[in-house]
Protein backbone atom coordinates (compact mmCIF):
# COMPACT_ATOMS: atom_id res chain seq x y z
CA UNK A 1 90.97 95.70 68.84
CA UNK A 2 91.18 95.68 65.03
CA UNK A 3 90.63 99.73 64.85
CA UNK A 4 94.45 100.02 66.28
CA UNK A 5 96.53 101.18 63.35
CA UNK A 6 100.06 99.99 64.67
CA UNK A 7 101.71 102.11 61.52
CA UNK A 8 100.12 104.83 62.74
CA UNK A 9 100.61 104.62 66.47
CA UNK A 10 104.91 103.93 65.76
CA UNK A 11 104.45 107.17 63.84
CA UNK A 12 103.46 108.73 66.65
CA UNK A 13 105.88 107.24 68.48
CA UNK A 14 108.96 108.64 66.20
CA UNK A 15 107.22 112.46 66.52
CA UNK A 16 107.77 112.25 70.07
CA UNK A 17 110.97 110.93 70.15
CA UNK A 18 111.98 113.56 68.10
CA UNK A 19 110.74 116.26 70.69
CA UNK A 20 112.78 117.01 73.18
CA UNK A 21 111.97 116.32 77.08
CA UNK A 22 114.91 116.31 79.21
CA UNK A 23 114.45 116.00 82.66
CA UNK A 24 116.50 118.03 84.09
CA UNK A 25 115.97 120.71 82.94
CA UNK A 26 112.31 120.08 82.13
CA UNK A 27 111.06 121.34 79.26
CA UNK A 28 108.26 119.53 78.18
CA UNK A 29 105.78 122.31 76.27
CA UNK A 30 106.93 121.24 73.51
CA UNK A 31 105.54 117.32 73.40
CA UNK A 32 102.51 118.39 75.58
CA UNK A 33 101.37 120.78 73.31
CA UNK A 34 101.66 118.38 70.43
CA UNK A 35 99.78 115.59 71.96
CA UNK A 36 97.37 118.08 73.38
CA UNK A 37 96.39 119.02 69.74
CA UNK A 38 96.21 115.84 68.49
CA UNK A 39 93.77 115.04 71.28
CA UNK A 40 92.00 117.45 70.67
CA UNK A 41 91.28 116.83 66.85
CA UNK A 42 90.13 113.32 68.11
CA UNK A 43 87.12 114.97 70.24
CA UNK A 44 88.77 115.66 73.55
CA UNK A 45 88.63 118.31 75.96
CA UNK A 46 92.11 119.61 76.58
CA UNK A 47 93.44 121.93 79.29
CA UNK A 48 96.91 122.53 79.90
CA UNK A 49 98.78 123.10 83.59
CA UNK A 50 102.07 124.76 83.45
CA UNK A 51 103.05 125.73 87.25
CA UNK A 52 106.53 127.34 85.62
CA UNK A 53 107.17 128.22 82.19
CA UNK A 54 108.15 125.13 80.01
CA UNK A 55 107.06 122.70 82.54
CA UNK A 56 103.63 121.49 80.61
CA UNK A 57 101.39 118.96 81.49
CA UNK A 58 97.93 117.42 79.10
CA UNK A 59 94.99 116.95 80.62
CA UNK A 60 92.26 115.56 77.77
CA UNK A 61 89.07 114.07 78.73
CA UNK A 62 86.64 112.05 76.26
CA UNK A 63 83.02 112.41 78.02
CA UNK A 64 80.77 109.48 77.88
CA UNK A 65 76.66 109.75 77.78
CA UNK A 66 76.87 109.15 81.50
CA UNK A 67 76.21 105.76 83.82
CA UNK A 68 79.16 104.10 82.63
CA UNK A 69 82.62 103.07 84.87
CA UNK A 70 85.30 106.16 84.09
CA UNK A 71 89.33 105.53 83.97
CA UNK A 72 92.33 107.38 83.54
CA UNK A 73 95.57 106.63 81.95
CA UNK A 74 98.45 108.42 83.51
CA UNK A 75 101.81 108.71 81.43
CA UNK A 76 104.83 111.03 82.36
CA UNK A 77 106.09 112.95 78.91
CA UNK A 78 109.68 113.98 80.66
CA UNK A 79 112.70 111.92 80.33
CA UNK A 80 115.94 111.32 81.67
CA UNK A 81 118.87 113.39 80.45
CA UNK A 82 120.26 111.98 77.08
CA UNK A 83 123.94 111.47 78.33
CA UNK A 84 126.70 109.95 76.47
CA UNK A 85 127.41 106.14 74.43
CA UNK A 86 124.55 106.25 71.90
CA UNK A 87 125.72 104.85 68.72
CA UNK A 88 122.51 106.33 67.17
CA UNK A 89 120.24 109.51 67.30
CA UNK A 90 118.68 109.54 70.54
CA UNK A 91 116.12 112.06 69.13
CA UNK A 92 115.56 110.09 65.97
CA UNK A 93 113.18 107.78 66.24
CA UNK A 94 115.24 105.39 63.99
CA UNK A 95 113.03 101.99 63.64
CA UNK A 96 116.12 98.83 62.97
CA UNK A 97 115.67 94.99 63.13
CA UNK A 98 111.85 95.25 64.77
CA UNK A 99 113.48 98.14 67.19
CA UNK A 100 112.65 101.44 67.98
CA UNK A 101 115.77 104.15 69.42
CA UNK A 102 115.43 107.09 71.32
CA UNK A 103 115.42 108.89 74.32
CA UNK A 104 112.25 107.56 76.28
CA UNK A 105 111.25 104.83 73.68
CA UNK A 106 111.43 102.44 77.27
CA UNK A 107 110.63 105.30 79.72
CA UNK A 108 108.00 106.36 78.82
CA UNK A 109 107.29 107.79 75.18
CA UNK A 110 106.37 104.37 73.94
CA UNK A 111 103.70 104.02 77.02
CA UNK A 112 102.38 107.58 75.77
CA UNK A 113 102.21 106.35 71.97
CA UNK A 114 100.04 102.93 73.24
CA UNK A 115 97.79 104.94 75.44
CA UNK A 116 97.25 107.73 72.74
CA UNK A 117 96.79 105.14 70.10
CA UNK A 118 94.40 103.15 72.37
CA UNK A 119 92.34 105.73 72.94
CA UNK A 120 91.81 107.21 69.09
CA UNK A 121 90.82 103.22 68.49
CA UNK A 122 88.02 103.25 71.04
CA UNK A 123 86.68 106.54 69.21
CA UNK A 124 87.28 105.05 66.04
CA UNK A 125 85.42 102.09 66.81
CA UNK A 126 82.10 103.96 67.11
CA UNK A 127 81.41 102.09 70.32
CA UNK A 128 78.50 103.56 72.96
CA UNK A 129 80.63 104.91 75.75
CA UNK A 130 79.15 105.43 78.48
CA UNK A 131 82.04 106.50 80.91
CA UNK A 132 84.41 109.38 80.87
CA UNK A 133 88.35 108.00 79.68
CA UNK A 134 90.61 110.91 80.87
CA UNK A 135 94.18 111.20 79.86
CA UNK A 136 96.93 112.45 81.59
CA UNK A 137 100.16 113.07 79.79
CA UNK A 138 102.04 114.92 82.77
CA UNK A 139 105.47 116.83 83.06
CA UNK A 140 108.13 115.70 85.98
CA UNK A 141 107.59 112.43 86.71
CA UNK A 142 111.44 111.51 87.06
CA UNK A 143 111.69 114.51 89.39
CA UNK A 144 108.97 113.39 91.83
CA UNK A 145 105.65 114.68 90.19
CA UNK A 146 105.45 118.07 92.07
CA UNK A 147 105.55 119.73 88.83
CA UNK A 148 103.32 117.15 87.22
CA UNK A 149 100.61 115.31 88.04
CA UNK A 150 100.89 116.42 91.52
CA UNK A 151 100.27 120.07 90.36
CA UNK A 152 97.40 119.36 88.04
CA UNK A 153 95.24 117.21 91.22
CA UNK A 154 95.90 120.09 93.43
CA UNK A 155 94.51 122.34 90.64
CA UNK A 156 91.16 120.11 89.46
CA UNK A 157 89.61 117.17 91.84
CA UNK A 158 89.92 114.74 89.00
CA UNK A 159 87.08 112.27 89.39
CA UNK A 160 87.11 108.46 87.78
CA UNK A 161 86.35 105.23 89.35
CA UNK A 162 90.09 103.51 88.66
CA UNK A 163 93.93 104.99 87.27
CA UNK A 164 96.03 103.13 85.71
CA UNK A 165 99.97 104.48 85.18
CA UNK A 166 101.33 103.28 82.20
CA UNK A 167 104.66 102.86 82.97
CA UNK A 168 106.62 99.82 81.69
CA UNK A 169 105.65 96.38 83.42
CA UNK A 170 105.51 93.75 80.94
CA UNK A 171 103.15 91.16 82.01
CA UNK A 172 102.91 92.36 85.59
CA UNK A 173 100.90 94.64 87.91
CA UNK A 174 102.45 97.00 90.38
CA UNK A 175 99.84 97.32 93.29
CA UNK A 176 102.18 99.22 95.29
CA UNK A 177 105.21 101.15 94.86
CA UNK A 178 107.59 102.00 97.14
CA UNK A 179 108.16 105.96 98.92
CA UNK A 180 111.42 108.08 98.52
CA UNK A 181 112.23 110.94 100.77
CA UNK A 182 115.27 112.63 99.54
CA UNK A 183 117.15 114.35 102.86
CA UNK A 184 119.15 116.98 102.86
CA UNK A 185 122.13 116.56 105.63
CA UNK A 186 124.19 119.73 106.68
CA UNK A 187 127.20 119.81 108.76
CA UNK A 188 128.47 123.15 109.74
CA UNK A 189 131.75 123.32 111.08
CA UNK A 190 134.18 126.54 111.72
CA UNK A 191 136.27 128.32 108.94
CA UNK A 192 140.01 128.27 109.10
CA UNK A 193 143.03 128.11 107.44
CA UNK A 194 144.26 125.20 106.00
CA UNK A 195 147.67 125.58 106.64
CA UNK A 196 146.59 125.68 110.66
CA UNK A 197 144.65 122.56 110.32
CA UNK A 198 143.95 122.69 114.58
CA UNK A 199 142.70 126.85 113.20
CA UNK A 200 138.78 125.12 112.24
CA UNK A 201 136.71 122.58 112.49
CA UNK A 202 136.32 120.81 109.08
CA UNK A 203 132.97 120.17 107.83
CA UNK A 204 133.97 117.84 104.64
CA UNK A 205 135.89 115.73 106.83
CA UNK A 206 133.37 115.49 109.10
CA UNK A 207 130.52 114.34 106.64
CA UNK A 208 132.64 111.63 105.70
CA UNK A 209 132.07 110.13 109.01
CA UNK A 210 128.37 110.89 108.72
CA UNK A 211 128.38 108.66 105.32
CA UNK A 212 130.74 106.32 107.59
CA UNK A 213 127.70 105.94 110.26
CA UNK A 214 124.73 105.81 108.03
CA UNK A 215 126.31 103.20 105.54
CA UNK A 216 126.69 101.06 108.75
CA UNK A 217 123.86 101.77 110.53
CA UNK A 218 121.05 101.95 108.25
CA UNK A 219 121.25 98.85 106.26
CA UNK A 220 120.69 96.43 109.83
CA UNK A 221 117.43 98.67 110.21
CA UNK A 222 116.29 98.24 106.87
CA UNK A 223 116.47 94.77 107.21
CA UNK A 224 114.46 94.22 110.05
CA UNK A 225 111.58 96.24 107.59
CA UNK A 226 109.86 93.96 105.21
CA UNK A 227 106.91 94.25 102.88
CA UNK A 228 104.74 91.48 100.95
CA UNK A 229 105.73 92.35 97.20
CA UNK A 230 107.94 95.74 97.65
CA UNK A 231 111.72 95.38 98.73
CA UNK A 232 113.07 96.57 101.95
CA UNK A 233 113.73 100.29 102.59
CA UNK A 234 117.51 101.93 101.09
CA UNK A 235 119.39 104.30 100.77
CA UNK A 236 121.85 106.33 98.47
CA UNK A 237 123.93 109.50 99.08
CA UNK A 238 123.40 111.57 95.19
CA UNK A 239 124.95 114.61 95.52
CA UNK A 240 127.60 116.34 97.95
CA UNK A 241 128.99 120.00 98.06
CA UNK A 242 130.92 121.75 100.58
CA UNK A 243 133.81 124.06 100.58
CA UNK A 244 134.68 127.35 99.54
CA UNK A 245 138.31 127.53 98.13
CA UNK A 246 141.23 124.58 98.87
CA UNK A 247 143.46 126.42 101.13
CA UNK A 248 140.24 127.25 103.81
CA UNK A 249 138.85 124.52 105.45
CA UNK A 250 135.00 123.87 105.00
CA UNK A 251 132.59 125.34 107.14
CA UNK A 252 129.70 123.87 105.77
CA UNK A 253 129.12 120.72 103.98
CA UNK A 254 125.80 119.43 102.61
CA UNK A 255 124.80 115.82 101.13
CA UNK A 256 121.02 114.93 99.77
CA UNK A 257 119.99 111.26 100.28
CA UNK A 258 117.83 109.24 98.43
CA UNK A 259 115.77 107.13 100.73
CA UNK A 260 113.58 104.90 99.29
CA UNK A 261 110.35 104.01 101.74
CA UNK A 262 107.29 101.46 102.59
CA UNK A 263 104.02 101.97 103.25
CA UNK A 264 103.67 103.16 106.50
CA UNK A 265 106.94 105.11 107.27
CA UNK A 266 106.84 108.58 107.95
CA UNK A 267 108.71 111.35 106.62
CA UNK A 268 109.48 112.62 110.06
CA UNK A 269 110.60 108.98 111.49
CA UNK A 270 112.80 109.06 108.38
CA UNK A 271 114.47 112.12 109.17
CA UNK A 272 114.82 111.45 112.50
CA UNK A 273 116.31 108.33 112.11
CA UNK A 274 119.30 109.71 109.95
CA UNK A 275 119.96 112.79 112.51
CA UNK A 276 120.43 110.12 115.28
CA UNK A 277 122.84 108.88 113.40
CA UNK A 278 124.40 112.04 111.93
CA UNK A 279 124.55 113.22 115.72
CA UNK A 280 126.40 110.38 117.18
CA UNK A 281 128.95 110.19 114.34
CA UNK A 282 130.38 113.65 115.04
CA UNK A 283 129.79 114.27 118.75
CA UNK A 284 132.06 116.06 120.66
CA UNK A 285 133.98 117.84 117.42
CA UNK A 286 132.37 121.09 118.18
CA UNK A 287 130.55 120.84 115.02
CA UNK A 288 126.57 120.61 114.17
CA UNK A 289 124.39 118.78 111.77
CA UNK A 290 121.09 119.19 110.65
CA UNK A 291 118.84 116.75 108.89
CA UNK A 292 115.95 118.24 106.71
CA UNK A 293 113.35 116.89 103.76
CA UNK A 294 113.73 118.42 100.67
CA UNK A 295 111.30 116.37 98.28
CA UNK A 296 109.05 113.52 99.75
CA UNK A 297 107.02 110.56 97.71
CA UNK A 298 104.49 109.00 99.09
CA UNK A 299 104.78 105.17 98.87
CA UNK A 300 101.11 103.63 97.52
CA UNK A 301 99.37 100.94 97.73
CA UNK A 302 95.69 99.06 96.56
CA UNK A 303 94.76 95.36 97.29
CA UNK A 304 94.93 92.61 95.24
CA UNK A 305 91.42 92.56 94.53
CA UNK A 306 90.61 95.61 93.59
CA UNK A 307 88.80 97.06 90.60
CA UNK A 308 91.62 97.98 88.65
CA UNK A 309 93.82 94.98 88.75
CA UNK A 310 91.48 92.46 87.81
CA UNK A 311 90.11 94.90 84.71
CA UNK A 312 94.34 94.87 83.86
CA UNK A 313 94.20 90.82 84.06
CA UNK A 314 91.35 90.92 81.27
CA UNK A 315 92.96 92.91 78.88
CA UNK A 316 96.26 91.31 78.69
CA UNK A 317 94.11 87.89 79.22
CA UNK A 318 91.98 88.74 75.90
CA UNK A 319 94.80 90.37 73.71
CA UNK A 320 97.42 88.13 74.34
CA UNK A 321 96.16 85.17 75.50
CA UNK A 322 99.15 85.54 78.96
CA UNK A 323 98.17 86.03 82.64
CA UNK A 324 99.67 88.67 84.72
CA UNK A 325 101.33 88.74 87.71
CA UNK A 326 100.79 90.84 90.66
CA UNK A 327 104.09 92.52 91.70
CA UNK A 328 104.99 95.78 93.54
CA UNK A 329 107.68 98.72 92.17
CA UNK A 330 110.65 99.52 93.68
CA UNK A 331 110.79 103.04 92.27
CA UNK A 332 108.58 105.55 92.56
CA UNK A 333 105.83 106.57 90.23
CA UNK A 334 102.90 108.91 90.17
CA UNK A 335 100.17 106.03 90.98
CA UNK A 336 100.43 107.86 94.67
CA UNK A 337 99.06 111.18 93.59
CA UNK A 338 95.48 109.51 92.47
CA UNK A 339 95.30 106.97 94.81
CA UNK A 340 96.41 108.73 98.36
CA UNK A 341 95.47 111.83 96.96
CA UNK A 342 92.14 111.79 95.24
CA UNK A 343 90.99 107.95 96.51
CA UNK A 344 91.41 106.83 92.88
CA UNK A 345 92.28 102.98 93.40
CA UNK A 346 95.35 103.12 90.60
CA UNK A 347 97.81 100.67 89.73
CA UNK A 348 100.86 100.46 86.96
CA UNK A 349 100.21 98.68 83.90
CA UNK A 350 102.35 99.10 81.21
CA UNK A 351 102.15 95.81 79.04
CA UNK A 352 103.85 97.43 75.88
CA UNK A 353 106.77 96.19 77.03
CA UNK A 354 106.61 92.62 76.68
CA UNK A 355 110.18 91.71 76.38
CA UNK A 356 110.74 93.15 79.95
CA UNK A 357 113.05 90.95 82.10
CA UNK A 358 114.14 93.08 84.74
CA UNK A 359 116.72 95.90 85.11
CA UNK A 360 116.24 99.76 83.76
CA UNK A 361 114.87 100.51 80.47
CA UNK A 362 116.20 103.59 79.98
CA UNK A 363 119.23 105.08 81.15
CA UNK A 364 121.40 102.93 79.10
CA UNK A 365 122.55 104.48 75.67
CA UNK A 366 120.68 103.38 72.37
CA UNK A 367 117.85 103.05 74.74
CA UNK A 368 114.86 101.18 72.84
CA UNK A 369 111.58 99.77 72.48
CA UNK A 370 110.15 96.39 70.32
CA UNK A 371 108.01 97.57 67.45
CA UNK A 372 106.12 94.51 68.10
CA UNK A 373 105.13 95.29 71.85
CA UNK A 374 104.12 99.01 71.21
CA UNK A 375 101.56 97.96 68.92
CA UNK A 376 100.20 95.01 71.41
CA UNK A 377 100.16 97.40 74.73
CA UNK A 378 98.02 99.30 72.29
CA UNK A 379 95.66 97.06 71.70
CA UNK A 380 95.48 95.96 75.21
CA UNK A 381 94.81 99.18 76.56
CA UNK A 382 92.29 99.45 74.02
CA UNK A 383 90.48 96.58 75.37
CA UNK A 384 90.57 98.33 78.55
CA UNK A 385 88.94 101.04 77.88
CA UNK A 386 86.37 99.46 75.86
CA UNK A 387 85.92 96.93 78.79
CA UNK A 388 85.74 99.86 81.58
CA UNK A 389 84.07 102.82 79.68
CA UNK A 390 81.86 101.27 77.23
């Protein structure tokens, strides 16, 4: 669309780099507040959902005269933490050799700058628009969603025909995304002294042989659980703490899992599954174990067909003459909360990052984003939201 100012929306771009949005801890007011604005200046109606202090998320919705198709575009404003390695400011914004560097320019601040940018086109434009477009710009994605867009549809029955998440894809289109339940495994032994070894029954010990068992056992099951585009189930042990002092031996010791889940899996069967395990690996040490959800995902899923998808294949068809590819997400994302939750059909479509080949995005140092494909997602979504709203 020749109303997207690509100067303008890379400008964007380096003001919310340069706002803060770590993930833990969460705090993203800040960038919600100054999208929110902006949004509103435009001509949108903006409401703000903040379930704890700091934790922010946009909703902004640009009404149409009525009897038109209506769409959202969902984008998370939270990032990873910043960590260590970066050779430049990861809250600069600094734009080198057709690059962009910060924290988030690949997950997902550059998605938030095309859909912005794509959206303050359309109005530009002066075109009829019939439909309502209805942006989300939501805290806690990384963390699951609860926070985020999962708060704001428990709060307001958002209503629009399809959802699109614009979280990076390149050329493709996730139609389904894969679950994660993240377990929380206890063992509880008895306290003694560690000089009496025979004095207690030690619980760190003891979850090694849990990891022991579930490292064995799990993978064979996962294998025998296969999906059309998403990849088997798995499963990763990400934090572990147990213990009180050296010399006594553990009475407790607690890991969380992260297990990642297909359509069709249950939360419970998930659970259950690992406490079998967990069970058999210590019985008869006197100790216990006990096996418990502590955050849950739902996987998601929308056929091939569907409304969304082929409205994706257009756009990236007419802006860039390529052809996309249907594919489905190993990691989570917050297509679930529209689609299971509200019947939105909603896929991920994030074609401003072209030069996608695989692999993470963003938790590398000098993470980054091509100048070049920020401004072309733009103008893709763009012709989305002409095409479905207009």
């Amino acid at each position: 669309m020749q109303y997207v100012r690509g100067d303008e929306v890379i400008a964007l771009l380096q003001e919310i780099l340069r706002i803060r949005s770590e993930n833990p801890p969460g705090n993203e007011r800040d960038v919600a507040y100054h999208l929110g604005e902006r949004l509103r200046r435009s001509g949108f109606d903006v409401s703000y959902f903040e379930p704890e202090p700091l934790r922010t998320s946009v909703v902004a919705i640009l009404k149409g005269t009525g009897g038109g198709r209506s769409l959202i575009l969902n984008g998370h404003i939270d990032t990873g933490p910043v960590g260590e390695g970066w050779t430049r400011d990861p809250l600069g914004g600094q734009v080198e050799d057709g690059k962009i560097y910060g924290r988030g320019a690949g997950d997902m601040k550059s998605g938030i700058a095309a859909m912005v940018g794509a959206a303050e086109a359309v109005i530009a434009s002066g075109m009829r628009r019939r439909g309502d477009l209805i942006l989300m710009l939501v805290a806690d994605e990384s963390s699951g969603g609860h926070k985020g867009t999962g708060y704001v549809v428990r709060q307001v029955k958002l209503k629009a025909d399809m959802a699109v998440v614009c979280e990076p894809s390149g050329t493709h289109i996730a139609i389904a995304h894969r679950g994660v339940v993240w377990v929380e495994v206890e063992v509880r032994g008895k306290s003694g002294q560690a000089a009496r070894p025979w004095s207690g029954v030690n619980a760190i010990s003891l979850m090694g042989r849990v990891i022991t068992a579930l490292d064995a056992t799990l993978p064979g099951h996962f294998a025998k659980r296969t999906h059309e585009i998403l990849p088997s189930p798995t499963h990763s042990f990400g934090t572990i703490a147990g213990g009180i002092k050296p010399n006594v031996i553990a009475e407790a010791c607690r890991v969380v899992i992260d297990r990642r889940t297909l359509p069709g899996e249950s939360v419970d069967d998930v659970v259950d599954e690992i406490q079998r395990i967990a069970e058999e690996a210590i019985a008869g040490t006197g100790a216990r174990v006990q096996s418990r959800p502590v955050m849950v995902v739902e996987p998601s899923e929308v056929p091939a067909d569907s409304e969304p998808v082929n409205r994706c294949r257009e756009a990236l068809r007419a802006v860039t003459g390529m052809e996309a590819k249907l594919a489905g997400a190993g990691g989570f994302t917050d297509a679930h909360w529209l689609n299971n939750n509200l019947g939105i059909p909603t896929v991920v479509f994030g074609p401003w990052y072209l030069h996608l080949t695989g692999g993470s995005v963003s938790d590398i140092p000098d993470e980054f984003n091509y100048v070049e494909d920020v401004v072309t997602g733009t103008r893709v979504y763009a012709h989305l939201i002409a095409d479905v709203i207009g």
